[in-house]
Protein backbone atom coordinates (compact mmCIF):
# COMPACT_ATOMS: atom_id res chain seq x y z
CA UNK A 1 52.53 -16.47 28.08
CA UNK A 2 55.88 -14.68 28.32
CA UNK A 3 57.25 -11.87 26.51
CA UNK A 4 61.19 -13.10 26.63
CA UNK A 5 62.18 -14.97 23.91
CA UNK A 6 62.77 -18.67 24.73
CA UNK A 7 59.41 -20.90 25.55
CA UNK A 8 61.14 -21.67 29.22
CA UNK A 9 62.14 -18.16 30.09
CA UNK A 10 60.08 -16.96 33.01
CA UNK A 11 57.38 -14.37 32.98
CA UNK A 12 59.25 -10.57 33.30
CA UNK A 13 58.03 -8.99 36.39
CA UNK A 14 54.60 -6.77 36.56
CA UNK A 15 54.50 -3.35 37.40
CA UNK A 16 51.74 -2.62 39.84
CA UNK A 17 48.68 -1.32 37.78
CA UNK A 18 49.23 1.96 36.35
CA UNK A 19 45.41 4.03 35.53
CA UNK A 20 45.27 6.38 33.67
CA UNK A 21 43.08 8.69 36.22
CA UNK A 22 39.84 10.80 34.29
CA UNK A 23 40.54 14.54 34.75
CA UNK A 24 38.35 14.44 37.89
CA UNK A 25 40.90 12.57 39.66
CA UNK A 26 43.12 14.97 40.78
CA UNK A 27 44.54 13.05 43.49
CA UNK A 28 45.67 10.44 41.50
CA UNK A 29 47.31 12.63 38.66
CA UNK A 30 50.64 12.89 39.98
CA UNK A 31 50.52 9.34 41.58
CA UNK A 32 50.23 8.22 37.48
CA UNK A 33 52.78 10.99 36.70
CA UNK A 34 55.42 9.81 39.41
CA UNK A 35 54.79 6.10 38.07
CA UNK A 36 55.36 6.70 34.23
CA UNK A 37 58.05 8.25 34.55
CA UNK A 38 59.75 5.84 36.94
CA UNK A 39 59.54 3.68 33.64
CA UNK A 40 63.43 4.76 32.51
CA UNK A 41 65.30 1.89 31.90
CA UNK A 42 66.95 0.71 34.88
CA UNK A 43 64.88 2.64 37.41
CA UNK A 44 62.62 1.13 40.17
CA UNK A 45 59.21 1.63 40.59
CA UNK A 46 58.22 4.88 42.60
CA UNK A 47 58.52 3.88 46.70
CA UNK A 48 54.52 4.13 47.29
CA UNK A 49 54.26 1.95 44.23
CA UNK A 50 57.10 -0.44 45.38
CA UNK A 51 55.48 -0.86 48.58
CA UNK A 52 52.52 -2.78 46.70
CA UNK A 53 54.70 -5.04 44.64
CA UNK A 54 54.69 -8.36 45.22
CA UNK A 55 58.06 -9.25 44.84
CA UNK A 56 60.46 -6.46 43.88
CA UNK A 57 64.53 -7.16 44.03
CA UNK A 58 65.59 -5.61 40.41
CA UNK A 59 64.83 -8.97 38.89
CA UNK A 60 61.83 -10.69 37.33
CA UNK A 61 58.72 -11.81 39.28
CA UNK A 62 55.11 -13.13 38.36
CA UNK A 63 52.56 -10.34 40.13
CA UNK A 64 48.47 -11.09 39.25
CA UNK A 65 46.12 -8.89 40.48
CA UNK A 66 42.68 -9.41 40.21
CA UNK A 67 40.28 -6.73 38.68
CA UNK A 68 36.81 -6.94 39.57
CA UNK A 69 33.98 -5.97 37.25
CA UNK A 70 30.48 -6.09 37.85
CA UNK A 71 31.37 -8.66 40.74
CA UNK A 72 33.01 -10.98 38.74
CA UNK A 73 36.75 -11.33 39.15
CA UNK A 74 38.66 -11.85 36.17
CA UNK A 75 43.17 -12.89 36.40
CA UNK A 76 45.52 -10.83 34.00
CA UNK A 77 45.62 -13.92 32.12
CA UNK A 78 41.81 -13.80 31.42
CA UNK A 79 41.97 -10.71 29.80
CA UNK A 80 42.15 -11.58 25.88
CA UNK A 81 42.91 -8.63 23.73
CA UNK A 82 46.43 -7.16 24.20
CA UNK A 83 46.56 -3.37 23.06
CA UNK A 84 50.66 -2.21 22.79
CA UNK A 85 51.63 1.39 24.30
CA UNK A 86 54.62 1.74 22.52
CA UNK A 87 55.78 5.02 25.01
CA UNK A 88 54.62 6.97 27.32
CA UNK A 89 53.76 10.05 25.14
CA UNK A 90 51.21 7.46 23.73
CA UNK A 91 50.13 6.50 27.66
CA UNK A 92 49.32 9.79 28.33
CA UNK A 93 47.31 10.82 25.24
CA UNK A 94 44.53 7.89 26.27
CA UNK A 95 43.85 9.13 29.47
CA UNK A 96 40.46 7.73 29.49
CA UNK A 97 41.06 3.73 29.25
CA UNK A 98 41.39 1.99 32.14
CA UNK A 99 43.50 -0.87 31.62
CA UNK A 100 46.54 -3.33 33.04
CA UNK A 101 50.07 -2.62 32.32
CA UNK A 102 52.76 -5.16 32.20
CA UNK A 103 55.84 -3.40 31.50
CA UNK A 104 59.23 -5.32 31.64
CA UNK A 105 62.05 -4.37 32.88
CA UNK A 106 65.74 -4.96 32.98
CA UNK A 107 67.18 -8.14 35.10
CA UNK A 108 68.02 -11.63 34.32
CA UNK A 109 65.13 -11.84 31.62
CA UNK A 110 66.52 -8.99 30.15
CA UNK A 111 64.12 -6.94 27.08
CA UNK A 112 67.25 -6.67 24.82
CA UNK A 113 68.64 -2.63 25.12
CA UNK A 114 67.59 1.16 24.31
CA UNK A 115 64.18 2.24 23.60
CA UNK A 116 62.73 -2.14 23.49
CA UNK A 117 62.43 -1.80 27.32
CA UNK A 118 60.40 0.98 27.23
CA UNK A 119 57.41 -1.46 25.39
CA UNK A 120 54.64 -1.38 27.48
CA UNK A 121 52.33 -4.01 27.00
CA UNK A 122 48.09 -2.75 27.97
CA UNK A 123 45.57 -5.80 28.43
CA UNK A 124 42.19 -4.70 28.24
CA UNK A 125 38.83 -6.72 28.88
CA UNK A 126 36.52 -5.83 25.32
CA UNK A 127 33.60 -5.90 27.40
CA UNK A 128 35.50 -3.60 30.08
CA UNK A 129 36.68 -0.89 27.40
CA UNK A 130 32.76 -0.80 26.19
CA UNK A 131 31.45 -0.40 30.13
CA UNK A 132 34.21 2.78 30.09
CA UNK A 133 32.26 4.56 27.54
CA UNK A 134 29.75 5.23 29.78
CA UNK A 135 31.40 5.69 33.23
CA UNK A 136 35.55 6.15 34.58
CA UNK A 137 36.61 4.31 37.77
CA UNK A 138 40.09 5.08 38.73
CA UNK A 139 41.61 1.73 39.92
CA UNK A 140 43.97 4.24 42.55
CA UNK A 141 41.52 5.20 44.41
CA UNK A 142 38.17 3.63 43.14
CA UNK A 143 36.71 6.83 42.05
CA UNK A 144 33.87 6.64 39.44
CA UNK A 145 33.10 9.45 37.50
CA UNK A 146 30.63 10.12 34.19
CA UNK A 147 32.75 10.16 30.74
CA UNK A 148 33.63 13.11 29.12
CA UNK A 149 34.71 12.29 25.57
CA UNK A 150 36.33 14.17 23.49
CA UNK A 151 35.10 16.58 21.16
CA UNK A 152 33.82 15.11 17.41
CA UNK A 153 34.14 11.44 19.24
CA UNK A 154 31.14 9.02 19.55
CA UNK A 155 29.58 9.57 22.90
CA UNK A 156 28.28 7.32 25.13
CA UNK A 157 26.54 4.24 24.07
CA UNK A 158 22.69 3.82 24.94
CA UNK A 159 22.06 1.79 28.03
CA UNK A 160 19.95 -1.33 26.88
CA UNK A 161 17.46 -3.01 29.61
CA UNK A 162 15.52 -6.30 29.10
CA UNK A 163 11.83 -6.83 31.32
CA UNK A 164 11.95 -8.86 34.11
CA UNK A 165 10.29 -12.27 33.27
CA UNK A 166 7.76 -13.68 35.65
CA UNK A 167 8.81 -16.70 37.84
CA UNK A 168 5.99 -19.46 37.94
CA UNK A 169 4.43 -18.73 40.74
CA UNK A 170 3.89 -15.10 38.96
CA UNK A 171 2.38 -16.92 36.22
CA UNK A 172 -0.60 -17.89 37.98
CA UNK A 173 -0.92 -14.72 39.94
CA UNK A 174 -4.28 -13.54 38.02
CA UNK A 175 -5.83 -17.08 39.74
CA UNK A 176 -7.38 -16.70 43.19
CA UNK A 177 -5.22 -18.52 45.96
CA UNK A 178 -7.64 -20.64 46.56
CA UNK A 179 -7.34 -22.47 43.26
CA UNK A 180 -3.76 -22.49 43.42
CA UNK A 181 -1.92 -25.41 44.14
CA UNK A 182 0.39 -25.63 46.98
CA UNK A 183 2.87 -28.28 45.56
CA UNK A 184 5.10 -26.81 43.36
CA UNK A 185 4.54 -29.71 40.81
CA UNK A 186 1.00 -29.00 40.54
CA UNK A 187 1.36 -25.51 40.07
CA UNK A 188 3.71 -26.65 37.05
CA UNK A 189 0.98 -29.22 35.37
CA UNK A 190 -1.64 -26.53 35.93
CA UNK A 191 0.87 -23.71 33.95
CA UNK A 192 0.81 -26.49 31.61
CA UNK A 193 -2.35 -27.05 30.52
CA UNK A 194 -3.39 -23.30 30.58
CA UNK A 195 -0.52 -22.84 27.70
CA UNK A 196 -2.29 -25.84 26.05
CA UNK A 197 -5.88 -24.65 26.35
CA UNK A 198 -4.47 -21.60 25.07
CA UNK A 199 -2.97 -23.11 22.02
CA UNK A 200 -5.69 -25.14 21.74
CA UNK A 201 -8.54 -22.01 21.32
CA UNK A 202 -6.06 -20.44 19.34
CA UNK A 203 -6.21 -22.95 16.34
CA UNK A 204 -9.57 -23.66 16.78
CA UNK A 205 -10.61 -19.90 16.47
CA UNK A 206 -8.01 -19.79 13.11
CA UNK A 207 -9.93 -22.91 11.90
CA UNK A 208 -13.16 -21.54 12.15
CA UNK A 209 -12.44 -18.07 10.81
CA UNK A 210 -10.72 -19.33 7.57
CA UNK A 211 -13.84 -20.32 5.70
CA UNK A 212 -15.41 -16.82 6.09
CA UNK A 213 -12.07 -15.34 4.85
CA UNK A 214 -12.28 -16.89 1.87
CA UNK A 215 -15.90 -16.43 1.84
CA UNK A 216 -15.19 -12.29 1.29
CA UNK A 217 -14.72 -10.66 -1.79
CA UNK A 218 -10.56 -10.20 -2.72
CA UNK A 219 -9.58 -6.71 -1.76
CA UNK A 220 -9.12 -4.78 -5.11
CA UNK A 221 -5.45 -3.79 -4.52
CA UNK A 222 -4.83 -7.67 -4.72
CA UNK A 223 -6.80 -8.78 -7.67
CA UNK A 224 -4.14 -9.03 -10.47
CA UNK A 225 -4.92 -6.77 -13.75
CA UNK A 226 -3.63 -7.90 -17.34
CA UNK A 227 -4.28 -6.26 -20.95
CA UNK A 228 -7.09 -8.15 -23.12
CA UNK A 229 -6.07 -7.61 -26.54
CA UNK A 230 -9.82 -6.99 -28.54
CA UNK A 231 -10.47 -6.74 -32.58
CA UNK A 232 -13.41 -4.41 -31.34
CA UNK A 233 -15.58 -3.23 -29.05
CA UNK A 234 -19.30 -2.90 -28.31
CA UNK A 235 -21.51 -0.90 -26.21
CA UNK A 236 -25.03 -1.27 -25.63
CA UNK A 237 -26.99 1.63 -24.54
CA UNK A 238 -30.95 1.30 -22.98
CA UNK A 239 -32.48 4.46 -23.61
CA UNK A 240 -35.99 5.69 -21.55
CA UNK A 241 -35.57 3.91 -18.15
CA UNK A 242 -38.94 5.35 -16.65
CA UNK A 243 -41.16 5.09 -13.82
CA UNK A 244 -44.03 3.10 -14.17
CA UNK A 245 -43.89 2.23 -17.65
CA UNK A 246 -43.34 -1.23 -18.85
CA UNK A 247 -41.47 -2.24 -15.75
CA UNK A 248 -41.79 -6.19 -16.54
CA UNK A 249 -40.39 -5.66 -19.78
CA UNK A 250 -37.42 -3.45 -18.43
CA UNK A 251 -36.71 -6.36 -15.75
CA UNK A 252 -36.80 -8.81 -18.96
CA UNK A 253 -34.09 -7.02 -20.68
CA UNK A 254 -32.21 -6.75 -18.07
CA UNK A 255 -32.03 -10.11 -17.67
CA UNK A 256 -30.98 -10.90 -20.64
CA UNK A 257 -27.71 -8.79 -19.85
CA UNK A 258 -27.45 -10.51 -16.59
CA UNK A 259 -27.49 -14.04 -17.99
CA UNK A 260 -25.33 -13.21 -21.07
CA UNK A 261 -22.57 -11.09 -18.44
CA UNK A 262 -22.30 -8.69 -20.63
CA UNK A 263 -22.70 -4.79 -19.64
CA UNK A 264 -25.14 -2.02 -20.28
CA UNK A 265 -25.59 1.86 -19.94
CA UNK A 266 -29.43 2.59 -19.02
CA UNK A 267 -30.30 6.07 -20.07
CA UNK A 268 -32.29 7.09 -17.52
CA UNK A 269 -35.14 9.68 -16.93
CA UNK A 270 -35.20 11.98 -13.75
CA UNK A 271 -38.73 13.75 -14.54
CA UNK A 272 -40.34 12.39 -17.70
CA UNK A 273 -42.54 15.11 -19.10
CA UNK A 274 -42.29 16.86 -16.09
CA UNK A 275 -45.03 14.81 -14.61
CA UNK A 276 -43.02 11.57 -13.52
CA UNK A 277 -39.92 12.55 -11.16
CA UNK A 278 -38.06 8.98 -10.51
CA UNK A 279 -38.45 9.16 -6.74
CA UNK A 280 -42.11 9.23 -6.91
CA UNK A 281 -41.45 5.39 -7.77
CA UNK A 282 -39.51 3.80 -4.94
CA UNK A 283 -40.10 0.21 -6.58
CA UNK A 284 -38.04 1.57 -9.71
CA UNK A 285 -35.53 3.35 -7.66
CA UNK A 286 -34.78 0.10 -5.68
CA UNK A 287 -34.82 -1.88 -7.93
CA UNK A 288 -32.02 0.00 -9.70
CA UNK A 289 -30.38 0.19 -6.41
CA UNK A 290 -30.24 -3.48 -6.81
CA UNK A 291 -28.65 -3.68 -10.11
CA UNK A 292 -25.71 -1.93 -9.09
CA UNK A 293 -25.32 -3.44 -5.73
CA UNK A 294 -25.75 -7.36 -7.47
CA UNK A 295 -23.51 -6.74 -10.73
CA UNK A 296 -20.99 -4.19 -10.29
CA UNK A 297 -19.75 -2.25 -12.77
CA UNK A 298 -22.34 -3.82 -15.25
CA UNK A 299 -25.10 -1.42 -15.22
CA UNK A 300 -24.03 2.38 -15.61
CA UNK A 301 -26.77 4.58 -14.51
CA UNK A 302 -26.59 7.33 -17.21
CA UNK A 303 -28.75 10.69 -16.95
CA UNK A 304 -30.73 11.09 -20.48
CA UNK A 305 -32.16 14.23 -20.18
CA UNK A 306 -34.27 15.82 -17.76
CA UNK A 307 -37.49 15.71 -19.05
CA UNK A 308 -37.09 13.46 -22.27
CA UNK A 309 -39.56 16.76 -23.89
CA UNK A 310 -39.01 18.28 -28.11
CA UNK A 311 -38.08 22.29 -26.29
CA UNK A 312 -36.52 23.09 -29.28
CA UNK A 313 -36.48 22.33 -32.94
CA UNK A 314 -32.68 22.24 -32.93
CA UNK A 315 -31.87 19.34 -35.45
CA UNK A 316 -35.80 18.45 -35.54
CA UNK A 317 -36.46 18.82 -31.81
CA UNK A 318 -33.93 18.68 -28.93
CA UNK A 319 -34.48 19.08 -25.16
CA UNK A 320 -30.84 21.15 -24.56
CA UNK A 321 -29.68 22.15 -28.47
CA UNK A 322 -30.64 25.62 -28.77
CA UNK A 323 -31.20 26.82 -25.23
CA UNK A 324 -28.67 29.31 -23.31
CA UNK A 325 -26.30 28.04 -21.40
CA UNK A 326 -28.01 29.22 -18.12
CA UNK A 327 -31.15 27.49 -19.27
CA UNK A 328 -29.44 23.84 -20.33
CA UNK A 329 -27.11 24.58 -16.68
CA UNK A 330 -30.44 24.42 -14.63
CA UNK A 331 -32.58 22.08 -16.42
CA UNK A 332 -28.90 19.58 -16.09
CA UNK A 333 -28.85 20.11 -12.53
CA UNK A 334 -32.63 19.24 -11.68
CA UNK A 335 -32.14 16.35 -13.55
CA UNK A 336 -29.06 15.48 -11.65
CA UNK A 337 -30.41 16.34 -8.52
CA UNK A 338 -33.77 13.13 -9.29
CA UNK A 339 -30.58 10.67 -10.58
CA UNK A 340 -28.73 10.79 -7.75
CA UNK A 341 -31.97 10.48 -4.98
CA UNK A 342 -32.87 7.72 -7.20
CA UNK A 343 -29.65 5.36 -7.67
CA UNK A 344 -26.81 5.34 -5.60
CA UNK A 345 -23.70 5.95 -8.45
CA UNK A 346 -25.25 8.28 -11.12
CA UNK A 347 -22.34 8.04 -13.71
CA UNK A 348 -20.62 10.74 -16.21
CA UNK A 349 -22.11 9.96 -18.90
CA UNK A 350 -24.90 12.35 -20.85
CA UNK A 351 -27.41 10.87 -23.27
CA UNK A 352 -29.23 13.92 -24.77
CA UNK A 353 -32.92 13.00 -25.96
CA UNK A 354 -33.66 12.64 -29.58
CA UNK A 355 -29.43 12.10 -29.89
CA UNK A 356 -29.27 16.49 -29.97
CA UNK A 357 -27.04 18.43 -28.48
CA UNK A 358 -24.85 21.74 -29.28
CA UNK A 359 -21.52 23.38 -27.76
CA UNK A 360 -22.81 24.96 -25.31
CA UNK A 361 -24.26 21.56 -24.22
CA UNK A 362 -21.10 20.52 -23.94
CA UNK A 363 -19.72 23.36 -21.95
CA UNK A 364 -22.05 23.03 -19.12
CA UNK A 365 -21.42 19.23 -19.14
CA UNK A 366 -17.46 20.01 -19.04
CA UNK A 367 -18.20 22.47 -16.49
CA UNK A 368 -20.06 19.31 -13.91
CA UNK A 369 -17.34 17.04 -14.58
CA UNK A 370 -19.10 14.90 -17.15
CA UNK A 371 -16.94 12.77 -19.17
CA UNK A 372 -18.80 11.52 -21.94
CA UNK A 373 -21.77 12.58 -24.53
CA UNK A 374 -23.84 9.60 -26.26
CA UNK A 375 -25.86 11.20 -29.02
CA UNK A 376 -26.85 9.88 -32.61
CA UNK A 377 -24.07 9.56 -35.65
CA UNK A 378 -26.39 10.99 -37.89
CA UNK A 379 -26.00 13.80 -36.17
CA UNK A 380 -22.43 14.26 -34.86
CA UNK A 381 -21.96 13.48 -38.82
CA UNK A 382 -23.80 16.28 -39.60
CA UNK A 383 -22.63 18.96 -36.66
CA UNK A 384 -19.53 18.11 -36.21
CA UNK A 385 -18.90 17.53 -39.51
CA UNK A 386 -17.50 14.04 -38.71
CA UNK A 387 -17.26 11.23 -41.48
CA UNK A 388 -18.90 8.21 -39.42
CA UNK A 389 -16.45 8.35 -36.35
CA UNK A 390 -17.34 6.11 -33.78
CA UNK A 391 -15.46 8.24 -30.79
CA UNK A 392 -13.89 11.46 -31.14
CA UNK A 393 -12.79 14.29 -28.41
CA UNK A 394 -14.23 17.50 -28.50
CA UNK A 395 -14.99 20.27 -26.10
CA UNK A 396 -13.03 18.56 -23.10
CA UNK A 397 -15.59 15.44 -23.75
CA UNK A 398 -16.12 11.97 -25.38
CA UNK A 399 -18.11 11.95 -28.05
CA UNK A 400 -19.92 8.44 -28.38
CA UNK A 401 -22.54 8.45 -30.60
CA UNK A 402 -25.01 5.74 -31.65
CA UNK A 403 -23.95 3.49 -34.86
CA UNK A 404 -27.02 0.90 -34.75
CA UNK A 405 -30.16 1.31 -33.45
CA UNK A 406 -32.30 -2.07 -32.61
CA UNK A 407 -35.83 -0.24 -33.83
CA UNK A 408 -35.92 0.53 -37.65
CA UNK A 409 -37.24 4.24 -37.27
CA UNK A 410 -37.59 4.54 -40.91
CA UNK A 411 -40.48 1.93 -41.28
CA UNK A 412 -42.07 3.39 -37.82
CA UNK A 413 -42.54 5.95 -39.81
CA UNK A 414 -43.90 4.41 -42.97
CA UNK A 415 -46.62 2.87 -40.41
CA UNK A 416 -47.63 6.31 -39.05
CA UNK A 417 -45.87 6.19 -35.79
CA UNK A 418 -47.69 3.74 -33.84
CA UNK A 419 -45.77 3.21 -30.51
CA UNK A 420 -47.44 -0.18 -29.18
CA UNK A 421 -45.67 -1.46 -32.19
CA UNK A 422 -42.45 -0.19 -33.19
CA UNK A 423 -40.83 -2.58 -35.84
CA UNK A 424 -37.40 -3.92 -34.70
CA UNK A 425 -34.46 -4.88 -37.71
CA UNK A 426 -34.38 -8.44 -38.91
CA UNK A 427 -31.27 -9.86 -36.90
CA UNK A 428 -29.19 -10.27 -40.13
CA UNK A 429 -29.33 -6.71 -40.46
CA UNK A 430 -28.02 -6.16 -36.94
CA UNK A 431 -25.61 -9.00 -37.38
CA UNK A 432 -24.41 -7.46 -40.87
CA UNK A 433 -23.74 -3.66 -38.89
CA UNK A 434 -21.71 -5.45 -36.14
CA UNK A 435 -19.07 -7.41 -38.60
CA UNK A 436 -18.74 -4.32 -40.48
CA UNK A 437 -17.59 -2.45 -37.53
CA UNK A 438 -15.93 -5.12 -36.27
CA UNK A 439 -14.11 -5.66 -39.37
CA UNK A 440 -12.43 -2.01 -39.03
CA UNK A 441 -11.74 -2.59 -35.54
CA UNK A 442 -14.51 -0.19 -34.80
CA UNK A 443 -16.64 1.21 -31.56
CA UNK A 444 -20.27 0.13 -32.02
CA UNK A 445 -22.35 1.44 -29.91
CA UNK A 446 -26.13 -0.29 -30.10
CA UNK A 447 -29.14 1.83 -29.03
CA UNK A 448 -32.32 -0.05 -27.63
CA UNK A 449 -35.50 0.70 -26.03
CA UNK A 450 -36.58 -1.58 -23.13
CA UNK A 451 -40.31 -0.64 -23.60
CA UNK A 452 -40.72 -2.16 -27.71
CA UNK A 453 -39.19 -5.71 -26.33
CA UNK A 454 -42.93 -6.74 -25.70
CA UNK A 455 -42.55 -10.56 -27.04
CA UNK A 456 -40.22 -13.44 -26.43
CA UNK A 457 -39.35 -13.62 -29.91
CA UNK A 458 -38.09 -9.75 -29.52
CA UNK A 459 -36.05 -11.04 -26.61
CA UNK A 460 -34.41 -13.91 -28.26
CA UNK A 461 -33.28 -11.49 -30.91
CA UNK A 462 -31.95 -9.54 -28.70
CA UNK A 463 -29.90 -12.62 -27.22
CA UNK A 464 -29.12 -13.78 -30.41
CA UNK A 465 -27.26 -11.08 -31.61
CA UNK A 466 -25.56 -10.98 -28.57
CA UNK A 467 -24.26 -14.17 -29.13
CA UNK A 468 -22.69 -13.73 -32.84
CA UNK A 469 -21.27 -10.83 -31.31
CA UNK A 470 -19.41 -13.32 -28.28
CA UNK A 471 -18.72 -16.12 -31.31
CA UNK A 472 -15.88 -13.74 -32.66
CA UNK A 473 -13.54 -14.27 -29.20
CA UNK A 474 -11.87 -11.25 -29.58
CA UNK A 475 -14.77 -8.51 -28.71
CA UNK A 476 -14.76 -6.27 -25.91
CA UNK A 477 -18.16 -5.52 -24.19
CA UNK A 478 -17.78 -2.10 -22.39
CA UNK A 479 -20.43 0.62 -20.75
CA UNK A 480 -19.98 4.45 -22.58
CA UNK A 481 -18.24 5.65 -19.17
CA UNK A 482 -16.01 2.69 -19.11
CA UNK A 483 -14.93 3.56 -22.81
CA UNK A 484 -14.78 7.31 -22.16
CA UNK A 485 -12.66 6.80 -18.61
CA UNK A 486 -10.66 4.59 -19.75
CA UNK A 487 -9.15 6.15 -22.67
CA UNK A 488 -8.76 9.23 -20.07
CA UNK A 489 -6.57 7.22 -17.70
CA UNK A 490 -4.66 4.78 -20.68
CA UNK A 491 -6.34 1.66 -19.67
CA UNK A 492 -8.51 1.58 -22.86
CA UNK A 493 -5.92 2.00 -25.88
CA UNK A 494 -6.85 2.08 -29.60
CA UNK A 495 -4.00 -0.13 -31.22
CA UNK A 496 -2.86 -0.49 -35.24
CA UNK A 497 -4.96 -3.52 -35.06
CA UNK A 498 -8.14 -3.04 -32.67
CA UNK A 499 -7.90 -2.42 -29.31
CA UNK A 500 -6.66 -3.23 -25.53
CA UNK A 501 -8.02 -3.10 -22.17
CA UNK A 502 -6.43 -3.43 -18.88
CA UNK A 503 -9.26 -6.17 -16.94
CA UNK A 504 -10.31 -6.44 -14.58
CA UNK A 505 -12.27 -2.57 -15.19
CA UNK A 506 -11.77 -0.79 -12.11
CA UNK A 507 -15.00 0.83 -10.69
CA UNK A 508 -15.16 4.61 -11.71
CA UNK A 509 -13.79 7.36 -8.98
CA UNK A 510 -16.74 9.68 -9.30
């Protein structure tokens, strides 16, 4: 398209392509020098230049030339995006874009007068400007040299390469020759139907795999949480877990956990009496195993004592209470040392025998990262001065103390303390202790002993009260380290109106 004015005025004449040459180019500097400044109005093109014109006689003339780039040859009037040199000051301070000129000058087409003729007019291929940041070819001479830009300007752009894709016959390179078709067709239908045996094995192996994906347990990071809101909660604690001693009655009570899904701590024995160290029993010590490998987070595997023995006569006989603290430190950690050859998650939870315990107790437990103490209320009550608290925090633990025990110890004692027959509470009595508690939005924690639930009647009242617990809706079944840990790490919170607890319960980090 022309520059004059009218829509039928002829195309001014081209100036032969003036480059501005990189530095390097020193024998093209004052070939671009003697051409700009033959731009004065009026003035003809420098002789060497002239000699390359197409058609020069002082008036206007149509001149292509054809630039070649990457071995495609492109006319002036391909080149799209017009960039205006408005004098040659500007010309000279871009002395690294190579580019066409069309300059116009003065003749029958005339550019009007004054500084207008001196309007120089670049076209410049996008693509060819973005090729220049990288390397300079001097379209003088044809000398190519690396870019030097200038200093605080973006350098040169990243050079970009894409693999080679394999022709067909590459595709069936890994088959011996001798399998290969010759016919090019054949070789085609055979690429073919590899791709579709391949797809084919492909959805067949998804297919199959899917059902033992959803077979396997959700990851816990996906399982969804959400806070139960709870009038109260329970724990049930199962004191004197043994070897050897009334194992089919242990397994019974346990059961009745397991059917009911609701959990339990088991106070267990390392060395009773210092003549039955759990791993002398593997039986017991699998068994347990099993417990916490079949329900999860159901059975908490509690320490009670070391030796379940009356050392002192601290609050009427204790095993730790009244002992220095190296003493209760070493008998604690050859207790530990049974528990944890004996189950596989011993948890942080401490149920001193005969519900006794003192301060320093409680130091050495602080000390080994224990996290909770289950004693009797009667006596945190009386120690601790407490007024029937059902949890409190003292000594860097969680006091938890029994509030109902299953055996009536009062009329054991009226019988003379026979042991093959230690009277239990009538169930109205237990039932009567729960909605009290639950009626404050209490913790009620219910001590049992596995080895007095000798009869199926003893069983079902077990499972009975159990079940008027459930029949309120709106109580929360936890173990004594779930209670303790969670209102460590805020996902057990005591509310103005009972409690909440963010489910599922996460397994303890112990």
């Amino acid at each position: 398209m022309g520059i004059g004015d009218g829509a039928g005025d002829p195309e001014p004449a081209i100036a032969p392509a003036l480059v501005a040459s990189p530095p390097a180019c020193e024998r093209c500097v004052e070939r671009r020098r003697r051409a700009v400044s033959s731009l004065a109005l009026d003035e003809e093109p420098a002789v060497e230049d002239a000699d390359r014109h197409a058609d020069w006689s002082g008036r206007p003339a149509v001149w292509t030339r054809l630039v070649r780039e990457e071995g495609v040859e492109h006319s002036l009037e391909e080149l799209d995006k017009p960039i205006t040199v408005r004098n040659r000051a500007e010309l000279r301070r871009n002395p690294h874009l190579e580019c066409r000129l069309r300059v116009g000058w003065g003749g029958p087409a005339g550019f009007g007068s004054g500084r207008d003729r001196d309007r120089l007019e670049l076209l410049a291929d996008v693509a060819t400007l973005a090729d220049l940041q990288t390397i300079e070819r001097c379209l003088e001479c044809g000398h190519r040299s690396p870019l030097k830009p200038d200093a605080g300007t973006v350098g040169p752009l990243p050079v970009i390469t894409f693999p080679t894709l394999p022709t067909p016959e590459q595709n069936l390179s890994w088959i011996p020759a001798q399998f290969v078709p010759e016919s090019r067709v054949r070789r085609g239908v055979l690429s073919t139907a590899l791709i579709v045996m391949v797809l084919v094995a492909g959805i067949a192996g998804a297919v199959s795999v899917t059902p033992m994906l959803e077979a396997q347990p959700a990851d816990e990071a996906s399982v969804g949480t959400d806070w139960e809101e709870y009038d109260s909660i329970v724990i049930f604690r199962n004191d004197d877990i043994q070897p050897w001693y009334n194992q089919e009655e242990m397994r019974a009570v346990d059961d009745v956990f397991i059917e009911q899904e609701v959990p339990v701590t088991l106070g267990i024995i390392p060395d009773t009496n210092e003549s039955a160290p759990l791993t002398d029993d593997p039986e017991l010590c699998d068994y347990l195993q099993s417990l916490e490998a079949d329900h999860p987070e159901q059975f908490e595997m509690a320490i009670h004592g070391t030796t379940h023995e009356p050392v002192t006569d601290f609050y009427g006989a204790s095993e730790f209470g009244g002992l220095s603290e190296a003493e209760q430190r070493e008998r604690l950690a050859e207790g530990e040392a049974l528990l944890a050859d004996c189950v596989d998650s011993p948890s942080s939870t401490f149920i001193p025998p005969m519900n006794t315990y003192d301060t320093t107790t409680v130091e050495v437990l602080a000390e080994s990262n224990y996290t909770a103490v289950s004693g009797g209320q009667w006596f945190t009550d009386q120690y601790y001065e407490t007024d029937n608290e059902t949890y409190f925090r003292a000594g860097g633990l969680t006091h938890v103390p029994e509030t109902q025990s299953f055996e009536d110890w009062s009329a054991y004692e009226e019988t003379g303390g026979d042991d093959s027959d230690v009277p239990f509470h009538d169930l109205e009595t237990l039932t009567d202790s729960f909605d009290a508690s639950h009626e404050r939005n209490g913790v009620h924690v219910v001590m049992l002993h596995y080895q007095y639930f000798t009869s199926d009647e003893r069983l079902e009242k077990l499972d009975s009260l159990i079940e008027h617990m459930q029949s309120e809706d709106d109580v929360g079944f936890l173990t004594i380290e779930q209670f303790a840990e969670g209102l460590e790490n805020g996902t057990v919170e005591e509310t103005d109106d009972g409690w909440r607890v963010l489910e599922p319960i996460e397994a303890v980090d112990r």
